[in-house]
C-alpha atoms as a PDB file:
ATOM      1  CA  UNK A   1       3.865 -21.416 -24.882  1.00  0.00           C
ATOM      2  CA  UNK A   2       2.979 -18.141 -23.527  1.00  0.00           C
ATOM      3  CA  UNK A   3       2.979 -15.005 -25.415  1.00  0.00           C
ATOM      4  CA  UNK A   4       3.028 -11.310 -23.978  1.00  0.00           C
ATOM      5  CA  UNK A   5      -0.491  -9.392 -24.253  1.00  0.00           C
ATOM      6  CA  UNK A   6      -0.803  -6.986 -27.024  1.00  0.00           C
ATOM      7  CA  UNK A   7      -2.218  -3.725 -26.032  1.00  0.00           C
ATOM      8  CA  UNK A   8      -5.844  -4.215 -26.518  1.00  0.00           C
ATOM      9  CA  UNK A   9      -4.966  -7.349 -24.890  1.00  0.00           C
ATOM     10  CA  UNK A  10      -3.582  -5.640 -21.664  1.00  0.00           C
ATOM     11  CA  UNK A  11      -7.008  -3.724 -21.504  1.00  0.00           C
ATOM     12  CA  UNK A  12      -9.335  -5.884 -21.851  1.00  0.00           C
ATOM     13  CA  UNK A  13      -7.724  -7.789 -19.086  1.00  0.00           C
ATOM     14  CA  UNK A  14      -7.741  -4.478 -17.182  1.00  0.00           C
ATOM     15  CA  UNK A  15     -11.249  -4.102 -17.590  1.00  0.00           C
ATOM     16  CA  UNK A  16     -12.135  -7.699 -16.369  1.00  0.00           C
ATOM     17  CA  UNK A  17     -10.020  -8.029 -13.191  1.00  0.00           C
ATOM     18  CA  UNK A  18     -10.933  -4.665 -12.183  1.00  0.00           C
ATOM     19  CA  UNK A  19     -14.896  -5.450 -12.839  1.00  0.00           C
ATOM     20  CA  UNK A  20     -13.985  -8.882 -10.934  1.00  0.00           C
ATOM     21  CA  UNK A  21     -12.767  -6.579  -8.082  1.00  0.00           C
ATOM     22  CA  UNK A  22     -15.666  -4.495  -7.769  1.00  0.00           C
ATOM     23  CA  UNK A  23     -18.435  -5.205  -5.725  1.00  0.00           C
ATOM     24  CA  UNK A  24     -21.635  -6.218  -7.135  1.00  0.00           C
ATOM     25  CA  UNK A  25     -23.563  -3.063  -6.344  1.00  0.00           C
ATOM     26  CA  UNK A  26     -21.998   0.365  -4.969  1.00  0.00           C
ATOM     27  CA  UNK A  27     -23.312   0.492  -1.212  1.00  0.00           C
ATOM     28  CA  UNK A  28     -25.443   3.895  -1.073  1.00  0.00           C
ATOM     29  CA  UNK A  29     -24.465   5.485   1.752  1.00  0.00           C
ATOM     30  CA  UNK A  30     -26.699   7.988   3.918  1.00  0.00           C
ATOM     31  CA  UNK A  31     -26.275  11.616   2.894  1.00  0.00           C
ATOM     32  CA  UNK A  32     -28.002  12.360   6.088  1.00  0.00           C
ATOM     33  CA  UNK A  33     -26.234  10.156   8.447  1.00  0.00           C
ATOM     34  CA  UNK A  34     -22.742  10.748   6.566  1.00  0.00           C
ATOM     35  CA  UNK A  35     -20.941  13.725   8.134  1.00  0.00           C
ATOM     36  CA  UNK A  36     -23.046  13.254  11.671  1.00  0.00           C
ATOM     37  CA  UNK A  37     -20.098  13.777  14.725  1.00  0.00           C
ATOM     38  CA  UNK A  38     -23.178  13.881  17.825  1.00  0.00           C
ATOM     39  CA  UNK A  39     -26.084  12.939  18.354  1.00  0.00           C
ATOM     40  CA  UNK A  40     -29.106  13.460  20.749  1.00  0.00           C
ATOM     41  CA  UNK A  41     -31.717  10.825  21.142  1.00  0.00           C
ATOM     42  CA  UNK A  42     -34.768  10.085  23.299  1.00  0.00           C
ATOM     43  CA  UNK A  43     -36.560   7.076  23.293  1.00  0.00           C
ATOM     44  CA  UNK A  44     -40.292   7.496  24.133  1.00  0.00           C
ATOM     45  CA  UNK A  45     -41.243   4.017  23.862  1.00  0.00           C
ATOM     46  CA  UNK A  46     -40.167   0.643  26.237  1.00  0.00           C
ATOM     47  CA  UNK A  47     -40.869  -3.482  25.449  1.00  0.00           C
ATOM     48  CA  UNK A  48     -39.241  -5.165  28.233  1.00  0.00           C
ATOM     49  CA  UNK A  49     -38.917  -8.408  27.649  1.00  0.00           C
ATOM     50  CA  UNK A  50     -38.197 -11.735  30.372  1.00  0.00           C
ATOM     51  CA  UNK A  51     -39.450 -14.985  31.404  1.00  0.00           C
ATOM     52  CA  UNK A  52     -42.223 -16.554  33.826  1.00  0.00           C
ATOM     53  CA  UNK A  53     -41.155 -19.261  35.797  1.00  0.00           C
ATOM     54  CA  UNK A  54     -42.698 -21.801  33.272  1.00  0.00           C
ATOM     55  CA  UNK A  55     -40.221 -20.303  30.977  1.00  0.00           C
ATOM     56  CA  UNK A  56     -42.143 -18.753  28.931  1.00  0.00           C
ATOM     57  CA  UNK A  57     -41.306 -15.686  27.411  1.00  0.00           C
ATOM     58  CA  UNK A  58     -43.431 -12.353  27.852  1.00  0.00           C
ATOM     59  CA  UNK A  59     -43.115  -8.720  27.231  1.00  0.00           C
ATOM     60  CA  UNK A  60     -44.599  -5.276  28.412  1.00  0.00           C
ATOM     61  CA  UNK A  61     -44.542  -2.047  26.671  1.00  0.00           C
ATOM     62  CA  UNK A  62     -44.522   1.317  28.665  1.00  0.00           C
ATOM     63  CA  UNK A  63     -44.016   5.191  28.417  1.00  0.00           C
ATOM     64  CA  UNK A  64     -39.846   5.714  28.736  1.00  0.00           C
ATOM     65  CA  UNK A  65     -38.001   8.670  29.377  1.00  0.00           C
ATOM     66  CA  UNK A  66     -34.489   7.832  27.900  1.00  0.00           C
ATOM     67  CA  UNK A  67     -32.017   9.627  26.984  1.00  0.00           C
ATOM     68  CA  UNK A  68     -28.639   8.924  25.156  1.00  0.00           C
ATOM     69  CA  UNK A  69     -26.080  11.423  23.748  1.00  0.00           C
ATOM     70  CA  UNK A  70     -23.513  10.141  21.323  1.00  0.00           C
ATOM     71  CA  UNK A  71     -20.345  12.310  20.781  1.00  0.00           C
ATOM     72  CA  UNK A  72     -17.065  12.227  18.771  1.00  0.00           C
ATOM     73  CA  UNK A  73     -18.526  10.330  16.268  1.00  0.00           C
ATOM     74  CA  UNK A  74     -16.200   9.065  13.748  1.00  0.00           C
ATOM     75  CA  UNK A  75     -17.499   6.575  10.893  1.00  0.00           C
ATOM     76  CA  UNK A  76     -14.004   6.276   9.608  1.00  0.00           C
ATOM     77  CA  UNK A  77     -12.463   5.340  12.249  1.00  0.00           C
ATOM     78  CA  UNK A  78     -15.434   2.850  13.857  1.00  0.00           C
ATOM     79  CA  UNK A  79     -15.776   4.860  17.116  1.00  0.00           C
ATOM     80  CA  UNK A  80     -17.629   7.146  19.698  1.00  0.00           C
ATOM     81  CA  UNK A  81     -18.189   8.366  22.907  1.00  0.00           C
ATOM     82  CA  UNK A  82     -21.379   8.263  24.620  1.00  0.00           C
ATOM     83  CA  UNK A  83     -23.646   9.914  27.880  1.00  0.00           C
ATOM     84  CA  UNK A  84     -26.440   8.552  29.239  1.00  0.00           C
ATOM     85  CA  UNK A  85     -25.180   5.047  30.431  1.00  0.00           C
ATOM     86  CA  UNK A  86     -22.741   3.709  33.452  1.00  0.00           C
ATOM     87  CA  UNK A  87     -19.714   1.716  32.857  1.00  0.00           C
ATOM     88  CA  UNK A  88     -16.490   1.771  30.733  1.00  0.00           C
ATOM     89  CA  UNK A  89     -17.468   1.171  27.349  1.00  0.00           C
ATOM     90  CA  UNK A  90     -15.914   0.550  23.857  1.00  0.00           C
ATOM     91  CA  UNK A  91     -18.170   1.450  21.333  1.00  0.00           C
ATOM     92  CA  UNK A  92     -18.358   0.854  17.427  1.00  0.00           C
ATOM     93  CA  UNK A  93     -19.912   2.739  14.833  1.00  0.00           C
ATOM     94  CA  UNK A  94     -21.086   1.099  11.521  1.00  0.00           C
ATOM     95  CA  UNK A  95     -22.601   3.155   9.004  1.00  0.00           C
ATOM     96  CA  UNK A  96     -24.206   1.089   6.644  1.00  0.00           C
ATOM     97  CA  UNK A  97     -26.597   1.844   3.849  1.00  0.00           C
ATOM     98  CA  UNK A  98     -28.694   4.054   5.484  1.00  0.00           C
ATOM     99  CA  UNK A  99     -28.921   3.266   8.903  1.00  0.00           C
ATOM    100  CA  UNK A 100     -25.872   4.522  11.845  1.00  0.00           C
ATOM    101  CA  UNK A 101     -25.036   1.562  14.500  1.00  0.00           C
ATOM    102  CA  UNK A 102     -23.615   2.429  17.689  1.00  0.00           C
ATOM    103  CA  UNK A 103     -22.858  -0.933  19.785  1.00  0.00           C
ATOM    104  CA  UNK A 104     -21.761  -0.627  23.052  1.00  0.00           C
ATOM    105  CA  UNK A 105     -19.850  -3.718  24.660  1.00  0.00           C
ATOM    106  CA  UNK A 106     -19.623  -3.250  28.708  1.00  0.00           C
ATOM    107  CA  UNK A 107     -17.282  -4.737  30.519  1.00  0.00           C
ATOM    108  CA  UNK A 108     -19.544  -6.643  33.172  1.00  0.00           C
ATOM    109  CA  UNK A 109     -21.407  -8.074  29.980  1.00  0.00           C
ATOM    110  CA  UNK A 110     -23.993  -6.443  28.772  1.00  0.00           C
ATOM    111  CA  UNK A 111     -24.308  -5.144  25.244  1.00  0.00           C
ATOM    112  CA  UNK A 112     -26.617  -1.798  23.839  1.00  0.00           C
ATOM    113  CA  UNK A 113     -27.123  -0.826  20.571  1.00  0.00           C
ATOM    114  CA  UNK A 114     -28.413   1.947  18.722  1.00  0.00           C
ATOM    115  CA  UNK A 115     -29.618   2.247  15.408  1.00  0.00           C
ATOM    116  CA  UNK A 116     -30.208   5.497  13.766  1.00  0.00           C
ATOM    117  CA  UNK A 117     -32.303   5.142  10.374  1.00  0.00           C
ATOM    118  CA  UNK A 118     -32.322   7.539   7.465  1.00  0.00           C
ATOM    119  CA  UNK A 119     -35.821   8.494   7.830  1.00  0.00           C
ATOM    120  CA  UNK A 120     -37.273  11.851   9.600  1.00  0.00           C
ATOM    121  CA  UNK A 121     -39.730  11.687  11.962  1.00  0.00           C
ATOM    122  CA  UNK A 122     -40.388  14.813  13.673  1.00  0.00           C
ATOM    123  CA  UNK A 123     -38.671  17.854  12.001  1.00  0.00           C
ATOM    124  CA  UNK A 124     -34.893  18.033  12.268  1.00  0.00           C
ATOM    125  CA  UNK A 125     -34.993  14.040  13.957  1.00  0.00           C
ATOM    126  CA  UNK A 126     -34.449  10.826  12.767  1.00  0.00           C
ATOM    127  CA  UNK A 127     -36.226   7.550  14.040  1.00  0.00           C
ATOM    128  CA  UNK A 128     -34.131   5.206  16.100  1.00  0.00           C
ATOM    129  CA  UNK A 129     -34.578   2.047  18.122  1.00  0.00           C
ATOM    130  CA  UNK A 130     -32.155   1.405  21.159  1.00  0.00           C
ATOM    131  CA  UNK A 131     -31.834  -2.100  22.704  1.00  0.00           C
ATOM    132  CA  UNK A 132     -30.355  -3.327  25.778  1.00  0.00           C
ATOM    133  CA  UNK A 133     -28.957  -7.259  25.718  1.00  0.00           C
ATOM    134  CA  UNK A 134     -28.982  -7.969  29.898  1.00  0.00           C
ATOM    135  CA  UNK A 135     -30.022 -10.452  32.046  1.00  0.00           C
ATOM    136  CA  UNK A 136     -30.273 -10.519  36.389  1.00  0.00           C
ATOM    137  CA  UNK A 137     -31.783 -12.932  38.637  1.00  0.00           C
ATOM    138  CA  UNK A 138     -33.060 -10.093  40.556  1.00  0.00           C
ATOM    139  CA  UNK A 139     -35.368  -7.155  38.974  1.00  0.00           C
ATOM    140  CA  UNK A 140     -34.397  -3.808  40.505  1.00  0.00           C
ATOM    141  CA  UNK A 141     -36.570  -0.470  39.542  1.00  0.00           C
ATOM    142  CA  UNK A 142     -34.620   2.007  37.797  1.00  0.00           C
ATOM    143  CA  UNK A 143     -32.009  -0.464  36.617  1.00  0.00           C
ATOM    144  CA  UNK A 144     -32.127  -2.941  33.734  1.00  0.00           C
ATOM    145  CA  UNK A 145     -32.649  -6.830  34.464  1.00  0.00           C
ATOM    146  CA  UNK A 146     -33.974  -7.893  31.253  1.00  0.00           C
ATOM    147  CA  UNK A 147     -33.631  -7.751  27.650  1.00  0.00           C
ATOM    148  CA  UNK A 148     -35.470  -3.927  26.562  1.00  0.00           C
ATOM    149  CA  UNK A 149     -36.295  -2.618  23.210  1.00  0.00           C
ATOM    150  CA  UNK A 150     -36.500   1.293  23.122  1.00  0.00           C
ATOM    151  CA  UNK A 151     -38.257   3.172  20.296  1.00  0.00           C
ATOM    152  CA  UNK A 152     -37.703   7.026  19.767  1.00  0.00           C
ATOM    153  CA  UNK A 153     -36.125   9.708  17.462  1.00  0.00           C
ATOM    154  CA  UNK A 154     -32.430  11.598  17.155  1.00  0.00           C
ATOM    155  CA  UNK A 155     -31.204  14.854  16.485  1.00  0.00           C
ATOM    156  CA  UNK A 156     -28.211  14.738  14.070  1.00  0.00           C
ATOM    157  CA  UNK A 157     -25.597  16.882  15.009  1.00  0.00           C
ATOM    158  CA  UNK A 158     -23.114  17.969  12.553  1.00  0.00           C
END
């Protein structure tokens, strides 16, 4: 037979669905990265990764000169608008704990991603690695063939 909850009743059960509701531990979120709507990044640093013809994989690290800009930034909404690289793209923005991902998904395949961490490097930037996810038969200077890692820094904009 079942009989209504008394007040302190109603409470407690309250108090246990909503602590069954909650997550385990609050997600910290970036103070830093929080309110950021552009940013400006350069990447100083390139590991270009691909295969020999054994198929072995090898890598080789070199001096870069990239740049990306990242504008409209909206970490409510998931999205952004970016300079710096060719194609139509959609991009998402996830900001997690402290660290800002921008993944970029172009149409012809490949996919780039930027993550910016909470953690100055040089004054008023914030270190960053950028990564590009594409693959061609044929290696062409000046355009990328295989998978590359960049390393650098971004200015938050606000």
């Amino acid at each position: 037979m079942f009989r209504p909850l008394s007040g302190i009743g109603r409470v407690v059960l309250a108090t246990v669905l909503a602590l069954a509701a909650a997550p385990a531990e609050a997600q910290v979120v970036s103070k830093a990265l929080a309110g950021v709507t552009a940013l400006k990044c350069a990447f100083t640093v390139l590991t270009t990764g691909t295969w020999e013809k054994t198929g072995d994989a090898t890598s080789s690290t070199t001096p870069s000169t990239l740049t990306l800009e990242y504008e409209a930034i909206d970490t409510v909404d998931g999205s952004a608008e970016v300079k710096g690289l060719s194609g139509n793209l959609f991009i998402t923005v996830r900001l997690v704990a402290s660290n800002m991902h921008l993944l970029a998904i172009d149409n012809s395949g490949p996919v780039y991603l930027t993550t910016v961490f909470d953690s100055p490097g040089r004054p008023g930037r914030y270190k960053a690695a950028h990564s590009r996810h594409e693959f061609t038969p044929v290696s062409l200077p000046g355009f990328t063939s295989r998978p590359e890692q960049y390393v650098g820094d971004c200015e938050l904009v606000k």
